[in-house]
C-alpha atoms as a PDB file:
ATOM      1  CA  UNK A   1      -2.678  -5.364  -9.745  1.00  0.00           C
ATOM      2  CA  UNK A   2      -4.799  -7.781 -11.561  1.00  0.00           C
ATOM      3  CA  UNK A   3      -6.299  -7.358 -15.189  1.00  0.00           C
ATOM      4  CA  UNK A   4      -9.872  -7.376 -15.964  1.00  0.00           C
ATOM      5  CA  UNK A   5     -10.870 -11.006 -17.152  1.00  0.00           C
ATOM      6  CA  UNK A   6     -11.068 -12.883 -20.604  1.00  0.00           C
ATOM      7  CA  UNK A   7     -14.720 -12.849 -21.033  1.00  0.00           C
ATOM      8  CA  UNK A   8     -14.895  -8.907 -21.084  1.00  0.00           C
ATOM      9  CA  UNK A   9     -13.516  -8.438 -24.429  1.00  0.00           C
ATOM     10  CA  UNK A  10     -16.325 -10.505 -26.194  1.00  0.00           C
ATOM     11  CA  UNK A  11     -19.052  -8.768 -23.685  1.00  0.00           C
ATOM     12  CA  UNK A  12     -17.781  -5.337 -25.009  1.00  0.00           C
ATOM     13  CA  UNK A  13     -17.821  -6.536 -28.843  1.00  0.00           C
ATOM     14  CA  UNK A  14     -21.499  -7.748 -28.112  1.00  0.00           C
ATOM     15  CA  UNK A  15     -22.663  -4.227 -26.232  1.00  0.00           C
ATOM     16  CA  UNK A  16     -20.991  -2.244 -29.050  1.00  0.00           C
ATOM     17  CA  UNK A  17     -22.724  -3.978 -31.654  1.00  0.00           C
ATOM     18  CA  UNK A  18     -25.654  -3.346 -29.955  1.00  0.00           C
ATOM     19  CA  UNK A  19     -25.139  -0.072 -29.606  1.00  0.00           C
ATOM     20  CA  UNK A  20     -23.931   0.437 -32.998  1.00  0.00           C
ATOM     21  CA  UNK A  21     -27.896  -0.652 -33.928  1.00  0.00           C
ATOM     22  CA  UNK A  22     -29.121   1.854 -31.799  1.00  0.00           C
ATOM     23  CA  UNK A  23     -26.780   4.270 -33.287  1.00  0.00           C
ATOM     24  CA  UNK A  24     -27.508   3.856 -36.683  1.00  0.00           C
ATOM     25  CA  UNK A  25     -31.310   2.999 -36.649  1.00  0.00           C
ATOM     26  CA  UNK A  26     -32.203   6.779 -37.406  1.00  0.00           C
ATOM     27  CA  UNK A  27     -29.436   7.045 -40.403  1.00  0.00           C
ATOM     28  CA  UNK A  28     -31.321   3.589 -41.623  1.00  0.00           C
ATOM     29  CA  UNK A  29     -34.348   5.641 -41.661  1.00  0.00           C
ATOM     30  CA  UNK A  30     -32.841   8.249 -43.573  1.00  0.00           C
ATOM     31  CA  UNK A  31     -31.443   6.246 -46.496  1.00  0.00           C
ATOM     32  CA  UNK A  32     -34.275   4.698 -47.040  1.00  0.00           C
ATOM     33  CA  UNK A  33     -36.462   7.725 -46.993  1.00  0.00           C
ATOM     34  CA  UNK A  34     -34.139   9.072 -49.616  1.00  0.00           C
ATOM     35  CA  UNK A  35     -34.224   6.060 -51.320  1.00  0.00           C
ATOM     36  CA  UNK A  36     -37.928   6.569 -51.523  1.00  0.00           C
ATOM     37  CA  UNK A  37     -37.987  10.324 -52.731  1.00  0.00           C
ATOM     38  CA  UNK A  38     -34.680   9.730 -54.868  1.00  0.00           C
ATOM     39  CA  UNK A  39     -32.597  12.912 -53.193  1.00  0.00           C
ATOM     40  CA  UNK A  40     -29.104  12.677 -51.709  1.00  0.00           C
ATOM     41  CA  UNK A  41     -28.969   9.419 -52.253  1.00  0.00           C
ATOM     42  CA  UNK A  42     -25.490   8.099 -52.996  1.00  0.00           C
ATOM     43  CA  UNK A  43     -23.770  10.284 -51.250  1.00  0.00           C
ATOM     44  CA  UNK A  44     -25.695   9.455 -48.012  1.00  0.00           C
ATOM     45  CA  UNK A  45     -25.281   5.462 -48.445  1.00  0.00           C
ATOM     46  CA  UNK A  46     -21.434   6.138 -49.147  1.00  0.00           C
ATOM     47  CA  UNK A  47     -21.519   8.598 -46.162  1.00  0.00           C
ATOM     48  CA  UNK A  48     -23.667   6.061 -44.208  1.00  0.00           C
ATOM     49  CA  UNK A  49     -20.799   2.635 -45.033  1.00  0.00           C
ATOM     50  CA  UNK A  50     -17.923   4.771 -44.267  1.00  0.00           C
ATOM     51  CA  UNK A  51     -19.344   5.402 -40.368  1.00  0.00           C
ATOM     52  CA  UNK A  52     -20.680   2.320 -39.834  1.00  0.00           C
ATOM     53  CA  UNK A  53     -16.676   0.718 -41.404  1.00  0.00           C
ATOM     54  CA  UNK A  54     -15.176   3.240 -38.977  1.00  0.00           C
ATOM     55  CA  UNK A  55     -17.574   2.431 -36.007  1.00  0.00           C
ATOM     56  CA  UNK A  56     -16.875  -1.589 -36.293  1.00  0.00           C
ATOM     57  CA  UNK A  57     -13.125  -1.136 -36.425  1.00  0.00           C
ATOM     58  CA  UNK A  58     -12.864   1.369 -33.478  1.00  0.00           C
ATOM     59  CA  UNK A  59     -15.368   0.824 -31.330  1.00  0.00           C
ATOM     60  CA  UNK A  60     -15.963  -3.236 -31.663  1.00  0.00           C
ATOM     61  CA  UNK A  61     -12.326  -4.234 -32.443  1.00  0.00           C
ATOM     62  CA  UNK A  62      -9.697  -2.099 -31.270  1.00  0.00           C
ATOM     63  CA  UNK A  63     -11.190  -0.436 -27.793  1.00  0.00           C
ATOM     64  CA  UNK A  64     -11.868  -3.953 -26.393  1.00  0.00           C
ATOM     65  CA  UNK A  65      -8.417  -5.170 -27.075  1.00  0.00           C
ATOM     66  CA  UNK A  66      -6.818  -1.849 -25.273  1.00  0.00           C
ATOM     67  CA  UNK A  67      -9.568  -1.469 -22.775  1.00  0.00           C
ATOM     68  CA  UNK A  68      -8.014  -5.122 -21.530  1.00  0.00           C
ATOM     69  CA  UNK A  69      -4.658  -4.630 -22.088  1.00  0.00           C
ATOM     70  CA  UNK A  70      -5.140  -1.638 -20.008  1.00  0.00           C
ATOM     71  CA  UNK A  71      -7.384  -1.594 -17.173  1.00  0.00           C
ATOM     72  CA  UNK A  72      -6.145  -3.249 -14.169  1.00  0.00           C
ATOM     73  CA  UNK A  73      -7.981  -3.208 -10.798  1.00  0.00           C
ATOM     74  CA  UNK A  74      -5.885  -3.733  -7.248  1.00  0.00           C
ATOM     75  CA  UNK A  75      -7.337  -4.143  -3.907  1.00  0.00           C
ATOM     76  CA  UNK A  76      -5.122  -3.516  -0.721  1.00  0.00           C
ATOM     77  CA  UNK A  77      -5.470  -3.239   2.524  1.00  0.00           C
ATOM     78  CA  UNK A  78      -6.954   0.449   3.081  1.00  0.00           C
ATOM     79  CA  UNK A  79      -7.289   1.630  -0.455  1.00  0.00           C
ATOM     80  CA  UNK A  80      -8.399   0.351  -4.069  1.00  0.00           C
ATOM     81  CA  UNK A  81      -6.597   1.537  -7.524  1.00  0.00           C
ATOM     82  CA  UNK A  82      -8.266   1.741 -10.541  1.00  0.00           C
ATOM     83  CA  UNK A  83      -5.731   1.712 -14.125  1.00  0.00           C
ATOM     84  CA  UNK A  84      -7.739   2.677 -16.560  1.00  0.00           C
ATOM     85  CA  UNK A  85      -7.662   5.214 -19.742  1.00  0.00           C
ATOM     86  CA  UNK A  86      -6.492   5.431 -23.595  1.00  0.00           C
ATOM     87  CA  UNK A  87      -4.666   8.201 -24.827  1.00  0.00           C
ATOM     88  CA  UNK A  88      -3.799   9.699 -20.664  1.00  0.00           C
ATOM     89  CA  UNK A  89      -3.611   6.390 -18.836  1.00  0.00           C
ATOM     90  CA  UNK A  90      -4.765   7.248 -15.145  1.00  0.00           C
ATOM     91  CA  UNK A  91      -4.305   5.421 -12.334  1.00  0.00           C
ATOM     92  CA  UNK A  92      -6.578   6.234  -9.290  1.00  0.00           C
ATOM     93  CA  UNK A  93      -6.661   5.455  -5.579  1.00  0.00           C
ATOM     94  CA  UNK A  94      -9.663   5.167  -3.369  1.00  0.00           C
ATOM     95  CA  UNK A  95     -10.261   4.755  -0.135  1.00  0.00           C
ATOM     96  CA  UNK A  96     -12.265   1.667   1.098  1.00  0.00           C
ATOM     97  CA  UNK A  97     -12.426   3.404   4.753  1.00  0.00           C
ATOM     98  CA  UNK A  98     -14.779   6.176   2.912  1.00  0.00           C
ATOM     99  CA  UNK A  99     -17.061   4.066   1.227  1.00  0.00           C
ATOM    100  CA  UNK A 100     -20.836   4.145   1.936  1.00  0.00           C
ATOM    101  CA  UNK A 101     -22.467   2.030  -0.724  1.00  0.00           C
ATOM    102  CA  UNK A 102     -21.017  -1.202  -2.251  1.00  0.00           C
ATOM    103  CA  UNK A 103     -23.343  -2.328  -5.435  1.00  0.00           C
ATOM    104  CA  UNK A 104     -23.445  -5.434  -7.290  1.00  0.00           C
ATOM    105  CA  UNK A 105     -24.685  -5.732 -10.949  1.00  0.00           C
ATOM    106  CA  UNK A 106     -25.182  -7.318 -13.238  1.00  0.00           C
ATOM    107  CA  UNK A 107     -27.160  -6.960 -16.509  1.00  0.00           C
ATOM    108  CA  UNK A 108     -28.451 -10.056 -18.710  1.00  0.00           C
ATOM    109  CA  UNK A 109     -25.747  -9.439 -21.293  1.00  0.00           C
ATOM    110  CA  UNK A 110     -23.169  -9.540 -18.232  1.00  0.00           C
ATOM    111  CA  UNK A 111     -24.678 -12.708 -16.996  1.00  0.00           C
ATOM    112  CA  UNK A 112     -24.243 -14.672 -19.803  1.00  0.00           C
ATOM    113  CA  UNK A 113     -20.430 -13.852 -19.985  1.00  0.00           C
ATOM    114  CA  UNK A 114     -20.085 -14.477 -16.324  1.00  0.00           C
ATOM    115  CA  UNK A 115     -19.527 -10.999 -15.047  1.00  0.00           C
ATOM    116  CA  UNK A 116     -20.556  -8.613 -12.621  1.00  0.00           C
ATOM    117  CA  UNK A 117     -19.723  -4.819 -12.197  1.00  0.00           C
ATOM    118  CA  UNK A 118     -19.090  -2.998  -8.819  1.00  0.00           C
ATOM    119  CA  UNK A 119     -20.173   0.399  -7.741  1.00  0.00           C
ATOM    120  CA  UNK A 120     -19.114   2.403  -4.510  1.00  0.00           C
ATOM    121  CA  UNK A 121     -20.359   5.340  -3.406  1.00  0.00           C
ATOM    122  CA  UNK A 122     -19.544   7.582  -0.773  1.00  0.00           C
ATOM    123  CA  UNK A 123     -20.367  11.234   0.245  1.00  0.00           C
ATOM    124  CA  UNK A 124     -18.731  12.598  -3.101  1.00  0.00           C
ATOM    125  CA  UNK A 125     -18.690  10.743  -5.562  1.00  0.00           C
ATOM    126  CA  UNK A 126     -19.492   6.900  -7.077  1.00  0.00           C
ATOM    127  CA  UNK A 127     -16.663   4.956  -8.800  1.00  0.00           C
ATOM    128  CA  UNK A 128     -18.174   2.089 -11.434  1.00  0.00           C
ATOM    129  CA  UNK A 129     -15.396  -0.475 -11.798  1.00  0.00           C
ATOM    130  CA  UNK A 130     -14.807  -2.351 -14.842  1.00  0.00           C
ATOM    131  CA  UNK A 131     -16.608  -5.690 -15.243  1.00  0.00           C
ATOM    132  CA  UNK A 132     -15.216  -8.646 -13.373  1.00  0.00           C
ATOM    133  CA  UNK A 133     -15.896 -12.464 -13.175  1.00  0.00           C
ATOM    134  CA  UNK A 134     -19.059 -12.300 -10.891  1.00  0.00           C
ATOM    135  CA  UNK A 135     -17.255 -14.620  -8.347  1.00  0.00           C
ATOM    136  CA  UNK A 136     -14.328 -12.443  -8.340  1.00  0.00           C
ATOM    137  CA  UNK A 137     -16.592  -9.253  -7.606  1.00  0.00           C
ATOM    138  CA  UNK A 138     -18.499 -11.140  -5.594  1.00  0.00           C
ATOM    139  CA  UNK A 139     -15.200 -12.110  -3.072  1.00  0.00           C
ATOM    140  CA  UNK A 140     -14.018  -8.013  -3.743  1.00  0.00           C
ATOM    141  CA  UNK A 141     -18.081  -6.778  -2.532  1.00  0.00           C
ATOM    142  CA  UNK A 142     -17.379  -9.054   0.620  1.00  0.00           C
ATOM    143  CA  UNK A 143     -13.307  -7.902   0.770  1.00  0.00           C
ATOM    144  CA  UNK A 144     -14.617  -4.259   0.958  1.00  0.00           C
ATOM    145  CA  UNK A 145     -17.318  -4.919   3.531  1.00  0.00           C
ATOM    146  CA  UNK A 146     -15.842  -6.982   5.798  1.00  0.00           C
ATOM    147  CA  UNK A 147     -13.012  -4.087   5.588  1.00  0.00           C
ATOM    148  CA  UNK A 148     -15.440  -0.973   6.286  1.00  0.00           C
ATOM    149  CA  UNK A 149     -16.821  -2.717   9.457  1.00  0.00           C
ATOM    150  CA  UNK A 150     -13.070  -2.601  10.779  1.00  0.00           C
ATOM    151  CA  UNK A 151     -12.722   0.623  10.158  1.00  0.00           C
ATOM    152  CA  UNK A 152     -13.117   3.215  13.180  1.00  0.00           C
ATOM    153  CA  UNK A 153     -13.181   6.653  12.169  1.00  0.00           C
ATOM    154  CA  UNK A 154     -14.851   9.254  13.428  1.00  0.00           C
ATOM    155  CA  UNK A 155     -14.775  11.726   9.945  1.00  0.00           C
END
């Protein structure tokens, strides 16, 4: 099985912050409406640095550097696994013979770090794969397709 590449661990950092400013944009507006009418306010600022301290260690530092140490993405000949998880690493196995829909995307934060992410559907359910190098997914969309017009089943 082969790990998820180099360039996802700075595109994570870079969505997290991102979404850390999203986060906290309303507690902003709190604090400084409290600032304004002079209530609460110490305890909310203190309240406030502590989640935004405990947000940047956790969620921009440490989950990228597990997330890929961790997930790992195989592709054989009839089926695909999927290592993925934190505290209950699972590993999962999916068929490529039952797969309907094979999507390509890529957002303009994933362009700029050169990846892509990969989602199959079938009748059930739709697996999102971790971000890849875009050529890499690109090969692995082909890999799959080329695959499902071998396959003859009748189910």
């Amino acid at each position: 099985m082969e790990s998820v590449d180099k360039n996802l661990r700075p595109y994570m950092q870079l969505r997290a912050v991102l979404d850390g400013l999203v986060i906290f944009l309303l507690p902003t507006i709190y604090i400084f409406v409290s600032y304004i009418l002079d209530f609460y306010f110490k305890l909310s600022v203190i309240i406030y640095a502590v989640l935004i301290v405990l947000y940047i260690v956790f969620r921009v530092l440490l989950r990228p550097i597990l997330y890929t140490r961790i997930t790992k993405i195989g592709v054989y000949d009839d089926y695909l696994i999927v290592k993925k998880g934190f505290f209950f690493i699972e590993t999962v196995l999916y068929p490529i013979e039952r797969v309907q829909i094979v999507k390509l995307e890529k957002g303009f934060i994933a362009r700029r770090f050169n990846l892509a992410k990969i989602e199959l559907t079938n009748a059930a359910y739709t697996v999102r794969l971790p971000e890849i190098e875009t050529v890499r997914a690109e090969k692995l969309k082909d890999t799959i397709i080329t695959r499902l017009k071998e396959v003859d089943s009748d189910v």
